[in-house]
Each structure stands twice: as structure tokens, then as C-alpha cells.
Protein backbone atom coordinates (compact mmCIF):
# COMPACT_ATOMS: atom_id res chain seq x y z
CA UNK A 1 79.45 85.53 -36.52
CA UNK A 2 79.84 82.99 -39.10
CA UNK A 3 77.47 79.66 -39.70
CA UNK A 4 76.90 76.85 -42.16
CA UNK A 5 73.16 78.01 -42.69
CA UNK A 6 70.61 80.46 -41.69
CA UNK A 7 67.22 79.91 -41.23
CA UNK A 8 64.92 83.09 -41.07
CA UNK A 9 61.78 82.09 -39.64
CA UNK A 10 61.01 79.39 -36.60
CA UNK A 11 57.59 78.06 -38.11
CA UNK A 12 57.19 74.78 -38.71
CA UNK A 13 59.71 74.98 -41.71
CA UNK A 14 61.98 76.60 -39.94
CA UNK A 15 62.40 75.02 -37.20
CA UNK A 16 62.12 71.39 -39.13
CA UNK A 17 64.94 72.98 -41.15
CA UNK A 18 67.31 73.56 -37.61
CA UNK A 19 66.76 70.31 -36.31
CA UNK A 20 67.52 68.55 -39.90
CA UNK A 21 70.26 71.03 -40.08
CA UNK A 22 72.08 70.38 -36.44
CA UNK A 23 71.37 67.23 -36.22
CA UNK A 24 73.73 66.73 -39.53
CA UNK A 25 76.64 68.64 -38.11
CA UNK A 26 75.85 71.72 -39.71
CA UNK A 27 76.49 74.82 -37.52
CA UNK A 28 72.90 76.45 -37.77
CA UNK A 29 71.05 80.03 -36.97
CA UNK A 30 67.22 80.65 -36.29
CA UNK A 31 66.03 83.65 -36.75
CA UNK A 32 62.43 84.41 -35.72
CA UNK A 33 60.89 87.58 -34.55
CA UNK A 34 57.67 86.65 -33.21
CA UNK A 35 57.45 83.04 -31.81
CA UNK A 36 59.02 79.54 -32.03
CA UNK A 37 56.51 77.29 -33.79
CA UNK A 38 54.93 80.60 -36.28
CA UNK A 39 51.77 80.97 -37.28
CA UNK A 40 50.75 77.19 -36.88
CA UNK A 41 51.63 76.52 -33.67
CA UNK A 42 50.74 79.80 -32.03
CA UNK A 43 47.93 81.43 -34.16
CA UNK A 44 46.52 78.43 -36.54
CA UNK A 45 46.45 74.53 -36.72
CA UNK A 46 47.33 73.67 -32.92
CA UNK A 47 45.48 76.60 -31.22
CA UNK A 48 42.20 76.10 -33.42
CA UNK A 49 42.32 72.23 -33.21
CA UNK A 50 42.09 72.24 -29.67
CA UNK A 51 39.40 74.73 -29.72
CA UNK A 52 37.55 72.33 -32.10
CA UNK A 53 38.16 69.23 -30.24
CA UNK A 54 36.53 70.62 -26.95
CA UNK A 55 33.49 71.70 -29.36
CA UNK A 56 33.61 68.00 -30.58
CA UNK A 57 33.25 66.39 -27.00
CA UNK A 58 30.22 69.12 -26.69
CA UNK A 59 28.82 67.68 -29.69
CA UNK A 60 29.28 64.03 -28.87
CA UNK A 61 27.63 64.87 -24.96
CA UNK A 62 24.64 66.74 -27.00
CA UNK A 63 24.20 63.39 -29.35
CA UNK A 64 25.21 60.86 -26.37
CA UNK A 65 21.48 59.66 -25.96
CA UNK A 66 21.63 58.07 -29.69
CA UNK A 67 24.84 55.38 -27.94
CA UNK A 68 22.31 54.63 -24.60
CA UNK A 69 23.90 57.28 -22.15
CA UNK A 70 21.84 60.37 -20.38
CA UNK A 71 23.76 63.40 -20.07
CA UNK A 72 21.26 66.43 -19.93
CA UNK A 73 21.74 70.10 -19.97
CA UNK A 74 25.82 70.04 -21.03
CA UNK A 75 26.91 73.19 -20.76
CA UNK A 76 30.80 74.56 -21.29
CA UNK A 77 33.36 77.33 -19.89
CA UNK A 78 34.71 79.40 -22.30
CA UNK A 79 37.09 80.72 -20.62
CA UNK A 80 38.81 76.76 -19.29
CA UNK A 81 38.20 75.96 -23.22
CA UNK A 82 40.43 79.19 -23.74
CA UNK A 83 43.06 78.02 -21.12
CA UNK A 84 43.44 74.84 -22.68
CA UNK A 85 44.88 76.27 -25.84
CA UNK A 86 46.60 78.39 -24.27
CA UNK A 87 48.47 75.40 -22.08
CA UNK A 88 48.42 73.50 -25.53
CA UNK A 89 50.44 76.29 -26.80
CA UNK A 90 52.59 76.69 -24.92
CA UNK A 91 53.41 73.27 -23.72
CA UNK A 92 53.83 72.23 -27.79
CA UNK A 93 56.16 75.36 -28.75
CA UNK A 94 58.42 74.91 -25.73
CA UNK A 95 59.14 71.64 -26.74
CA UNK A 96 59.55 72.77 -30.40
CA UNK A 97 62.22 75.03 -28.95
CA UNK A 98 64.24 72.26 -26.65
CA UNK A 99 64.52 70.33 -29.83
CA UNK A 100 66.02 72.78 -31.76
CA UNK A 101 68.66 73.78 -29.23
CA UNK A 102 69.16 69.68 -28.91
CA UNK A 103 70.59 69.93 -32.13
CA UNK A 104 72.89 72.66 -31.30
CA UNK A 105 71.18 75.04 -33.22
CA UNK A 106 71.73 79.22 -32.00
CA UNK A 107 67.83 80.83 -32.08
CA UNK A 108 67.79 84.60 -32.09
CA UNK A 109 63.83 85.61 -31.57
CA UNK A 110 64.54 88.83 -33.54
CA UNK A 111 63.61 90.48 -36.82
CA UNK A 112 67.17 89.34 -39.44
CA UNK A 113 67.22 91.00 -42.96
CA UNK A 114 69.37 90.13 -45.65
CA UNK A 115 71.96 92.72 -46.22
CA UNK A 116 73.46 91.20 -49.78
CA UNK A 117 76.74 88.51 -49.96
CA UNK A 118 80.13 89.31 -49.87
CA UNK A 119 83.14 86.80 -50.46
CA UNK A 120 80.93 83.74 -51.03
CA UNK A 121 78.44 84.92 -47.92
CA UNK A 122 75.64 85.87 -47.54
CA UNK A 123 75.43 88.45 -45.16
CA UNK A 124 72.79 89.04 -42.37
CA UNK A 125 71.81 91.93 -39.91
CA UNK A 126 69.86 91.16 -36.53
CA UNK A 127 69.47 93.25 -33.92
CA UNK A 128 72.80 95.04 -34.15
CA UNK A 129 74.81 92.16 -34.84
CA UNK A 130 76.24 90.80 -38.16
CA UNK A 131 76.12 87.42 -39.41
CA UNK A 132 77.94 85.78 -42.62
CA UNK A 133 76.47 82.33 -43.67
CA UNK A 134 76.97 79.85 -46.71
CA UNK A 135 73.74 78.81 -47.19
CA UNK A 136 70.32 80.27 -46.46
CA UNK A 137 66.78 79.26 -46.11
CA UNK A 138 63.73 81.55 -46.20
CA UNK A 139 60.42 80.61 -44.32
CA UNK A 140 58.90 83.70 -43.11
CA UNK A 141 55.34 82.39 -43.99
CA UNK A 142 52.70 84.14 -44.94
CA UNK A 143 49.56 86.67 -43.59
CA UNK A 144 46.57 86.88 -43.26
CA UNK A 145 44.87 88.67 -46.64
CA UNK A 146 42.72 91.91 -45.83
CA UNK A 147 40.76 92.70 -48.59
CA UNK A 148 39.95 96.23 -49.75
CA UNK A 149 35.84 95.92 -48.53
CA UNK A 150 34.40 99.73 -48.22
CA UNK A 151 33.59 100.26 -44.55
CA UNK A 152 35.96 97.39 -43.23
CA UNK A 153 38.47 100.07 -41.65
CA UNK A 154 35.34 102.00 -40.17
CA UNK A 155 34.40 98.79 -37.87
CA UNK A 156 36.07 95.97 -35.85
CA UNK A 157 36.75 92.70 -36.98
CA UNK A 158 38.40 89.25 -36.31
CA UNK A 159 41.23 87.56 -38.33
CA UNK A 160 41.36 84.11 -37.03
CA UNK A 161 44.09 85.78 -34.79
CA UNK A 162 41.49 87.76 -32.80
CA UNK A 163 39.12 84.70 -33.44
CA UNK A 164 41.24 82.76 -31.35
CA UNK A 165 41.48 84.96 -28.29
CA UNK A 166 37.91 85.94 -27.35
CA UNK A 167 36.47 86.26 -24.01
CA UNK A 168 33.35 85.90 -24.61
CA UNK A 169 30.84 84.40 -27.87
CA UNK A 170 29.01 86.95 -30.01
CA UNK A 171 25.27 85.64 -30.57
CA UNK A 172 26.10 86.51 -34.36
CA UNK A 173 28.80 85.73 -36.83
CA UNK A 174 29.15 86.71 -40.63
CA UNK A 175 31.98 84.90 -41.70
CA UNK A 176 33.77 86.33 -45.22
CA UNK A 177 34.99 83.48 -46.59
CA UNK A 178 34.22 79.69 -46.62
CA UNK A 179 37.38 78.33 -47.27
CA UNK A 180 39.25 75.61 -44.88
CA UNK A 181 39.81 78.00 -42.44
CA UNK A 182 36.23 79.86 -42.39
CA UNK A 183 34.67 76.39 -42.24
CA UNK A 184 36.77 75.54 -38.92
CA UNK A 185 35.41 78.72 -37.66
CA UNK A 186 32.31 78.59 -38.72
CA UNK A 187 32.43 74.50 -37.29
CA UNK A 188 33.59 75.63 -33.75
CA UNK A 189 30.97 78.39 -33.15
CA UNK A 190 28.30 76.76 -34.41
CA UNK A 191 28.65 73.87 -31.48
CA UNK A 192 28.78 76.53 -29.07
CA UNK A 193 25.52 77.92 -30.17
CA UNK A 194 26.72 81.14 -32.07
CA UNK A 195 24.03 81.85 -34.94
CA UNK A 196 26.81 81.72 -38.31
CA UNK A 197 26.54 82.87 -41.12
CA UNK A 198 29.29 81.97 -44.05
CA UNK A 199 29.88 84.44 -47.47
CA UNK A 200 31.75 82.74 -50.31
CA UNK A 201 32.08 84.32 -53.33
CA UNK A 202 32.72 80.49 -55.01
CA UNK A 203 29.92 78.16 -56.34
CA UNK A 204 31.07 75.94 -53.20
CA UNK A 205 32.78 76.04 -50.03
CA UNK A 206 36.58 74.81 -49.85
CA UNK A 207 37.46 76.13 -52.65
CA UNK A 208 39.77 73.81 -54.94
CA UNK A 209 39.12 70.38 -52.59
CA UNK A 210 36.43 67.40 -53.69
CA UNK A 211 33.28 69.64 -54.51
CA UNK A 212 30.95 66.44 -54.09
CA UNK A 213 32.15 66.28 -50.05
CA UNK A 214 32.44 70.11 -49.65
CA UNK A 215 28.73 69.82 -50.83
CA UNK A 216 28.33 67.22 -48.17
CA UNK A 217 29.74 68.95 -45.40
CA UNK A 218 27.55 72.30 -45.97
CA UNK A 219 24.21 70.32 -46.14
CA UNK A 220 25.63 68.62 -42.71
CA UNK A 221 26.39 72.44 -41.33
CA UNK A 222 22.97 73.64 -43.39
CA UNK A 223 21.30 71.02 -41.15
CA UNK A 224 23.11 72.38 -37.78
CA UNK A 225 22.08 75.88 -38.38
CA UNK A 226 24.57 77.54 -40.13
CA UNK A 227 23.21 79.94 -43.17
CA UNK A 228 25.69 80.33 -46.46
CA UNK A 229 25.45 82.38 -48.80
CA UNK A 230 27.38 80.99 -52.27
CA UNK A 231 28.30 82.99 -55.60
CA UNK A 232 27.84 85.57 -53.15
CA UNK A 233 30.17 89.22 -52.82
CA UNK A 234 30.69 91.46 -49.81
CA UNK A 235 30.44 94.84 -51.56
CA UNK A 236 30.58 96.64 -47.79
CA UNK A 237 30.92 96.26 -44.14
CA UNK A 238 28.88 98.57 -41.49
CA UNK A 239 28.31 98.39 -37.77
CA UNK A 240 25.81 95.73 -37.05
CA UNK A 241 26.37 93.51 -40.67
CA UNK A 242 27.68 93.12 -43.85
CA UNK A 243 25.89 94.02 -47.24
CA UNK A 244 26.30 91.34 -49.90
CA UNK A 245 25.64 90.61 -53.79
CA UNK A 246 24.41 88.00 -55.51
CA UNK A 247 23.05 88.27 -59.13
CA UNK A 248 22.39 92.02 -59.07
CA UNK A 249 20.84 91.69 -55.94
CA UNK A 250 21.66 93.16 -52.42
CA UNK A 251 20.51 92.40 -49.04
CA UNK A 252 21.88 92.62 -45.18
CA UNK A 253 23.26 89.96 -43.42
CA UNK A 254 22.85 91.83 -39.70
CA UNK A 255 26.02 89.82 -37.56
CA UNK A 256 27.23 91.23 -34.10
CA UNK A 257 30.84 90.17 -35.23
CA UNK A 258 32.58 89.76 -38.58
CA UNK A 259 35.59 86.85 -39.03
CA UNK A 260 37.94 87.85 -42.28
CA UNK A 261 38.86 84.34 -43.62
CA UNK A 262 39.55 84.95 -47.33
CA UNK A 263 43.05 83.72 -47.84
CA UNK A 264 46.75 84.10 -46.79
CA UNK A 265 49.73 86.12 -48.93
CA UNK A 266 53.15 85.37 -48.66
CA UNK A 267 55.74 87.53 -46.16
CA UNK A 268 57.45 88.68 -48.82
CA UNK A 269 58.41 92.30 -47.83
CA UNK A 270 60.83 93.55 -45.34
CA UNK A 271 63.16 90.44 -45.12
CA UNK A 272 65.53 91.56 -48.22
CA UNK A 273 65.29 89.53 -50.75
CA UNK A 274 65.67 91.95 -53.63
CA UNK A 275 69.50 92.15 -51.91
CA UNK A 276 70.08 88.70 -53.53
CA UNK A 277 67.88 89.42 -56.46
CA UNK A 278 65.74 86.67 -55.77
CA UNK A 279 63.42 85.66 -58.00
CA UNK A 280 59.80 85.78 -57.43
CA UNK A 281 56.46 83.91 -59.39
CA UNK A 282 53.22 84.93 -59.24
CA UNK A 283 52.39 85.06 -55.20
CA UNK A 284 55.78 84.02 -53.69
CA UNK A 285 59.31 83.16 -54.38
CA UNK A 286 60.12 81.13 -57.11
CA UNK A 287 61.60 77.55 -56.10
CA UNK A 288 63.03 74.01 -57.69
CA UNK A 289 61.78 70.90 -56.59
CA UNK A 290 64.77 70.59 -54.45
CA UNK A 291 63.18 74.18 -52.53
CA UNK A 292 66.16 76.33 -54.33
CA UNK A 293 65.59 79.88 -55.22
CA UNK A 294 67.42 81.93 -58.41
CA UNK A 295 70.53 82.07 -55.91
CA UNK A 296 72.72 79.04 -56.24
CA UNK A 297 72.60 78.93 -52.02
CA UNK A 298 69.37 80.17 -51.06
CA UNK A 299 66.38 78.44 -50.66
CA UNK A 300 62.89 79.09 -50.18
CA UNK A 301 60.45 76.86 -47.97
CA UNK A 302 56.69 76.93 -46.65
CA UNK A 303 54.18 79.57 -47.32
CA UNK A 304 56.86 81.87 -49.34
CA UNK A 305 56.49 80.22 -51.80
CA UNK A 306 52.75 80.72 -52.37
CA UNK A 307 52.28 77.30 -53.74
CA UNK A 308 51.09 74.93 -50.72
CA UNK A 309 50.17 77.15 -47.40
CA UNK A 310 50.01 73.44 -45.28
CA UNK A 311 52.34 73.33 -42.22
CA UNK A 312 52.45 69.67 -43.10
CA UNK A 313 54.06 70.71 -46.79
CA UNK A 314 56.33 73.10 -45.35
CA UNK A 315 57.55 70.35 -43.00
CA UNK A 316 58.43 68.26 -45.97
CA UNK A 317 59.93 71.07 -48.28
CA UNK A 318 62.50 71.49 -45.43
CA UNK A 319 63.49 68.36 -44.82
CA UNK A 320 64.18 68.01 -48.84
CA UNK A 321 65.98 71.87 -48.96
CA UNK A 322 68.34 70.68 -46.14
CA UNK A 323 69.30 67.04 -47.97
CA UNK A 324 70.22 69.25 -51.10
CA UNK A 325 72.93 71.24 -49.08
CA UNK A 326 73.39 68.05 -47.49
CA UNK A 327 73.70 66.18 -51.02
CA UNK A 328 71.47 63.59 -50.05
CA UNK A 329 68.76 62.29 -53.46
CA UNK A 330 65.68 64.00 -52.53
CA UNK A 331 62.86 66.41 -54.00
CA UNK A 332 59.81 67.89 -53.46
CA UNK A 333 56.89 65.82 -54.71
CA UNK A 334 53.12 67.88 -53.86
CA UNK A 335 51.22 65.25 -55.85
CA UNK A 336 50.55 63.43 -52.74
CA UNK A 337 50.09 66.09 -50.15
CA UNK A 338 47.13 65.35 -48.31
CA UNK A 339 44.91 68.66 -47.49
CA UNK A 340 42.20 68.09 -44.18
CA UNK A 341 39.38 70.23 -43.06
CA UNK A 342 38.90 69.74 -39.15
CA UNK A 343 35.52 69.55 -38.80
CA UNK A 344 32.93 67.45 -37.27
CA UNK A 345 33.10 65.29 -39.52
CA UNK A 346 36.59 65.57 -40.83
CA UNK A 347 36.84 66.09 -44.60
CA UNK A 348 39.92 65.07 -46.22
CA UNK A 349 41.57 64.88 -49.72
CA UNK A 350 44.80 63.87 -51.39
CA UNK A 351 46.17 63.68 -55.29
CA UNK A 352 43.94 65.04 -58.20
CA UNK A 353 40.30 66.14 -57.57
CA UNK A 354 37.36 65.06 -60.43
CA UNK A 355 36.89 68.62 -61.23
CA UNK A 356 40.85 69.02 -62.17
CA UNK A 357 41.00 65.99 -64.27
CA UNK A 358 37.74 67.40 -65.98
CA UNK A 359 39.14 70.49 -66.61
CA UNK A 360 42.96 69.25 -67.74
CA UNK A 361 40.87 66.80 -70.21
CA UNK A 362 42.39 63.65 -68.86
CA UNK A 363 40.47 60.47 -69.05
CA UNK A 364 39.76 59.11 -65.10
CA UNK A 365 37.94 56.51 -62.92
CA UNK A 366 35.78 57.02 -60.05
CA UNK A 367 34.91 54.03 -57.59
CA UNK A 368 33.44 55.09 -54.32
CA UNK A 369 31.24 53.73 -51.14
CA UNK A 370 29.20 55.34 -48.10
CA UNK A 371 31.13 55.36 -44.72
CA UNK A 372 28.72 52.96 -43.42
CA UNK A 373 30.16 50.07 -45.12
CA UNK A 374 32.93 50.15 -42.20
CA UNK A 375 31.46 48.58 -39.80
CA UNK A 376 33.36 50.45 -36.99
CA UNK A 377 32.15 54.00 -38.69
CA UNK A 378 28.62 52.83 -38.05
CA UNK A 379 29.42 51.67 -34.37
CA UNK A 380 30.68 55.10 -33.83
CA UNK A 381 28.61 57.28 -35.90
CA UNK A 382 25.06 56.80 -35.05
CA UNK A 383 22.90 57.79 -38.17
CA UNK A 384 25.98 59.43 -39.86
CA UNK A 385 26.54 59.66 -43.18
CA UNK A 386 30.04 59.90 -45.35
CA UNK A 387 31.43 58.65 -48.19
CA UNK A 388 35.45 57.39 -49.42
CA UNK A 389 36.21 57.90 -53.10
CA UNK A 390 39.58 56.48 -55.13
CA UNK A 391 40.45 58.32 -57.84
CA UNK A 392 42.31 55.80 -60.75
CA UNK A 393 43.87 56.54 -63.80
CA UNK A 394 43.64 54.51 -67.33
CA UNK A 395 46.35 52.51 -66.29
CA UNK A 396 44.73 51.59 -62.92
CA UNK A 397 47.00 53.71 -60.75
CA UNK A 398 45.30 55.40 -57.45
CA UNK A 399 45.73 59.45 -58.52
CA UNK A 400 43.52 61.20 -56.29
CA UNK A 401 40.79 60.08 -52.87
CA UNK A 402 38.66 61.85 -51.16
CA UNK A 403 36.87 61.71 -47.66
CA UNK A 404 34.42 63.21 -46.01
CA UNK A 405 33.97 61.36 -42.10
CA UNK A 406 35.54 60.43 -38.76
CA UNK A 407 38.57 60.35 -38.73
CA UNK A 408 38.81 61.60 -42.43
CA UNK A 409 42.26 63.20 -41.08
CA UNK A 410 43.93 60.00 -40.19
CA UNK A 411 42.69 57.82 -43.32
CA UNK A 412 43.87 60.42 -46.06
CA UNK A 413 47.24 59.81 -45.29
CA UNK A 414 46.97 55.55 -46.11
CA UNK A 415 46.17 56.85 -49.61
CA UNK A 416 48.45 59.38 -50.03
CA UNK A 417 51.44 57.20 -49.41
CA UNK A 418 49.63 54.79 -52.27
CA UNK A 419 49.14 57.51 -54.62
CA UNK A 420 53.35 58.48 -53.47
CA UNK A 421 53.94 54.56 -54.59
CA UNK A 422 52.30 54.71 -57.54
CA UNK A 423 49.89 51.88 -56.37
CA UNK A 424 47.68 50.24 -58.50
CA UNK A 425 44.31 48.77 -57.29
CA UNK A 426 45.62 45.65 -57.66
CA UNK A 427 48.69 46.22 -55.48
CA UNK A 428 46.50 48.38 -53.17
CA UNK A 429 44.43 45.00 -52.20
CA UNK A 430 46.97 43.23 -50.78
CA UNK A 431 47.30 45.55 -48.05
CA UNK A 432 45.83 44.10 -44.64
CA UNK A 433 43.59 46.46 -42.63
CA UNK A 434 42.81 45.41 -38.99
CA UNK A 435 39.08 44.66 -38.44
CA UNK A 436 37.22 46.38 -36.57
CA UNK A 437 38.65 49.67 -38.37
CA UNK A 438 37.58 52.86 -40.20
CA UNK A 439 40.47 52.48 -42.19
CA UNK A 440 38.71 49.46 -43.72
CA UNK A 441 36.46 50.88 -45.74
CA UNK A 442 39.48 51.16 -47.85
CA UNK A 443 39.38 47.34 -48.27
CA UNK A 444 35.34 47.24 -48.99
CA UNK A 445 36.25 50.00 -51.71
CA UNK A 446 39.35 48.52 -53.79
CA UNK A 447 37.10 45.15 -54.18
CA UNK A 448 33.69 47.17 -54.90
């Protein structure tokens, strides 16, 4: 069977790549062995948002006497919270799925491997069959990282996987690892009354983002309960706890259940890439800025690359790997990828961070202002607290902001189109933001 392109993997690159793909008049396969949609849309950012969003309305009923309204004794079903993922789901990847045979796209949900090229093709084995394509994208995406802790094999544990399918809520929780991921963990038990605790071997949570937020949002979770535990190692795992490090030092954290959170690795095994001799760098598969690999027709998109593990960059990195074959001007630009942490509150940053400009030498100025100077943040957010901070170069250009407040996750992406335009200040405050809005503490900031 012969095709234009072949897409191994239906996450959200892949799939973004089929629709792009078909709906260009290229004859298109999709491979994927698992699940339409991949990790994101099955095991990660949908599933785990809507788990968080019913633990935000359980936090807002808990707080609800601070706006005037008596709601006493809320209470929650874990198992209808459960059910609503699940219907979120599956209600999101079937649609994913429609779209992509829209386009006239072929999906095969089963494991394809590379096989090598022959005659200007690159051939493809699935399931028995045999396919010969032109052109080739990789997104098989990435895993979750198990790290070589004594004991760990001895005991059971949750990956956010398992994390996402419990029946029931252990009283305890050591989380290993306080990354974006552990923190949305960590956020979501915590409003349903689970006693956390979070181990980070870092000096601070979230590990590269805006350490003055992070800082922010673990005093907020501090506050709420949560214990962590920073410049701290897990040195071994036992039934009933975790023992952990810190300057010489150990001690017991005692946990009912243990959540693995310390990173993701690119899928680079098993799908044949060594047939093609592709090229890899450091944790994934070395790419252009137009998403092309060492072969002249293969191209490498989303967490294989082991550059930006955001569904959201993936998305983008597929759209500009299909306009190459396509010959339409585009490339990849991560300057002004916007990373979010779906908390309560949201925390949110985009372009260059203080402590990277610091460390790359480069001179920088900071201007921000507290939350609370949007008057719709304080209308909303009784007594809370949050700050917005733009990031400017020497010349005056908008390089990096960071947020840390509701809705942090829909605000980051006003700045990262100005840091994409190469705004200045200047051109920044002649944008009009509606009044009463969040989004004008933007305004209050560029004329601070």
C-alpha cells in the first residue's frame, strides 16, 4: 500500500499532522497502537484537568461563605468525579478520530516499525501488511521515567497512569517529584482531603519555570496542608513510606501510597529508527526548525524529540513539519511557547525566566504588579494573592512573563503572542483590554 506520508503515532502531533496532511490533498496513514489522542488525551492533560476542575468547584463550595453564600458540609463522589473523565475521554478522542477520517486520512490502531527505504520509500510493516511512503513523520511520544530507587520493584506504586484510575483515596500520599505534573497531583488530592506529601530533589518546585511564583504556589499549598520536602533525595522505597536525604540526614516519610512523577523519556526504542540511521541528540531525535530529522524525508515531532514535552508544542511542530513537505514558509519558533501549571491558582509562564537571563549573563528588566490591581481578580478572588511579571530586554522588547493566578492559563497566551511579535512596551500599550477583565492587569502593568 502506497501513501504520500506516514504518521506513526495518533497523539496530539500525530493526529494534528493527519488532519494538516488530508486536508492538503496528501494521501495520509496513522499509525497508533494504543489510542487516538496518546498520552494527552487519554492518560495526561484532558483526563487530569477534569479531575482538577471538579476539585476546583470543591474548593470554591468550601470558600463560598467569603462571596455571601452558605453551603455547609460539601461533600463529593469519587467514583461520578471518575466517570466524568472517563465521558470526557472519550467524548474528546472520538471526535479527535472523526476529524481525522474527515480529512481522508487511513488510521491503523496497530504497532508500525520502520523496515528501511527502498526505491525512494520508505518502507513500513504493520500488522502483517506492508506499506511504502514518501515522506514520514515520527511522534511516538514519550514515557513515563522510572527511576532506579532500591525497594521500588518490592512495593506498589502509581505513575500518573494508575493515579488517574483509582477507586478509592489513600489517606496518605508521598509524591517523588514536584515538577508540573507532581504539583497537579499533589493540587487534586489535597482538595479532596488526602494528607500529601511532595519530594523534590531541586531547591524549588517546577523545576526550570519562574522560581519567584513556584515559591508562591508552595507557600499557597504549604498553607493548605501539603508538606515538601526540597533539596531532598529518595534513597529507598518500603511498604508503608519512603526514606529520604537531605544534607547527610535521613528520616521516614510514612505514606499509604507513593505517585512516581519525576519526568518523561522519549519512545525511542522499538519503532526502527536505526533502519534510516536517524540521528539522535542527547534525549531524543535530533530535528531542524522545520521538525526534519538526518533523513532528507523524515521528520520528527512532539515528545521525540526530548526538547518541549507540551501537547500544545507538539501541536505546533506538526503543523510546521507538514508546511515543509507542503513547501509552505514556516518554522518552529519555542521562544514563545507558553508552559501552565493547572492548579488552584493557575501558574503560568512564557519566553525567558530571570534565573536564565542571570545565568546566560544577559542584561534584563523586570516590571511587575500583585493580581489585585485587576479589579475583576479581586471580585473573584476573595483575599487572594498573585502577581503578573513582564520580562523586557535593553531594547524594550517583552522576552519573558510570568503568572501565578486565576486564570493564569488563559492570560499567558496574550503575552506570548507579544513576545512572538517582538512587541515592545510601547507597542504593547496600545492594545485595548475590555474592563472588567483579568486580562487587564496587563494594562495596569505596561504603564506601572
Amino acid at each position: 500500500m502506497k501513501f504520500d506520508i506516514a504518521i506513526i503515532g495518533g497523539g496530539p502531533a500525530g493526529y494534528t499532522a493527519a488532519e494538516r496532511a488530508g486536508a492538503n490533498g496528501l494521501k495520509a496513514v496513522l499509525f497508533e497502537k494504543k489510542a487516538i489522542g496518546g498520552v494527552c488525551l487519554n492518560e495526561g492533560c484532558i483526563p487530569t484537568k477534569t479531575l482538577l476542575y471538579s476539585a476546583k468547584i470543591l474548593d470554591s463550595i468550601k470558600t463560598a461563605s467569603k462571596y455571601g453564600i452558605s453551603a455547609e458540609s460539601p461533600s463529593f463522589d469519587l467514583s461520578k468525579i471518575m466517570s466524568r473523565k472517563d465521558k470526557t475521554v472519550k467524548m474528546l478522542t472520538g471526535g479527535v478520530k472523526m476529524t481525522v477520517n474527515s480529512y481522508g486520512v487511513t488510521i491503523v490502531e496497530k504497532e508500525a516499525v520502520i523496515e528501511g527505504e527502498s526505491g525512494g520509500l520508505i518502507r513500513i510493516a504493520c500488522d502483517g501488511e506492508k506499506y511504502e511512503v514518501k515522506y514520514l513523520l515520527v511522534c511516538t511520544g514519550s514515557d513515563t521515567v522510572i527511576p532506579p530507587i532500591p525497594g521500588l520493584s518490592e512495593v506498589s506504586y502509581w505513575t500518573s497512569r494508575e493515579a488517574l484510575e483509582i477507586k478509592e483515596l489513600p489517606k496518605t500520599l508521598v509524591i517523588i517529584g514536584g515538577g508540573v505534573i507532581g504539583m497537579e497531583f499533589a493540587s487534586f488530592f489535597n482538595s479532596m482531603g488526602v494528607k500529601v506529601h511532595v519530594v523534590e530533589m531541586m531547591p524549588e518546585i517546577l523545576g526550570v519555570m519562574d522560581k519567584e511564583t513556584s515559591g508562591m504556589l508552595r507557600s499557597e499549598y504549604a498553607k493548605r496542608g501539603v508538606t515538601f520536602y526540597l533539596n531532598t533525595k529518595v534513597v529507598e522505597v518500603k511498604l508503608g513510606g519512603v526514606v529520604i536525604e537531605k544534607e547527610g540526614k535521613s528520616s521516614t516519610i510514612e505514606a499509604e501510597k507513593i505517585l512516581l512523577s519525576v519526568g518523561r523519556k522519549a519512545n525511542l526504542d522499538k519503532v526502527g529508527l536505526d533502519k534510516l540511521n536517524i540521528e539522535l541528540y542527547r534525549n531524543g531525535v535530533k530535528v531542524d526548525e522545520h521538525l526534519l530529522t538526518s533523513h532528507p524525508r523524515v521528520y520528527a515531532c512532539g515528545d521525540i524529540t526530548g526538547y518541549s514535552l507540551l501537547a500544545h508544542t507538539a501541536i505546533r511542530e506538526a503543523e510546521v513539519a507538514v508546511n515543509h513537505i507542503l513547501g509552505v514558509e514556516d518554522q518552529m519558533n519555542y521562544h514563545c511557547v507558553p508552559g501552565v501549571v493547572y492548579t488552584n491558582p493557575e501558574v503560568a509562564g512564557v519566553g525567558k525566566t530571570e534565573e536564565e537571563l542571570i545565568q546566560l549573563g544577559l542584561p534584563y528588566r523586570v516590571t511587575k504588579l500583585p493580581m489585585a490591581y485587576s479589579g475583576r481578580f479581586v471580585a473573584e478572588n476573595e483575599q487572594g494573592n498573585g502577581i503578573c511579571k513582564l520580562i523586557q530586554d535593553e531594547e524594550g522588547h517583552i522576552i519573558g512573563c510570568h503568572i501565578i493566578g486565576n486564570p493564569a492559563s488563559e492570560l499567558i497566551v496574550i503575552a506570548g503572542i507579544a513576545i512572538q511579535k517582538g512587541y515592545t512596551i510601547e507597542e504593547f500599550q496600545k492594545s485595548v483590554f475590555p474592563h472588567p477583565t483579568v486580562g487587564e492587569i496587563y494594562h495596569e502593568l505596561l504603564f506601572s
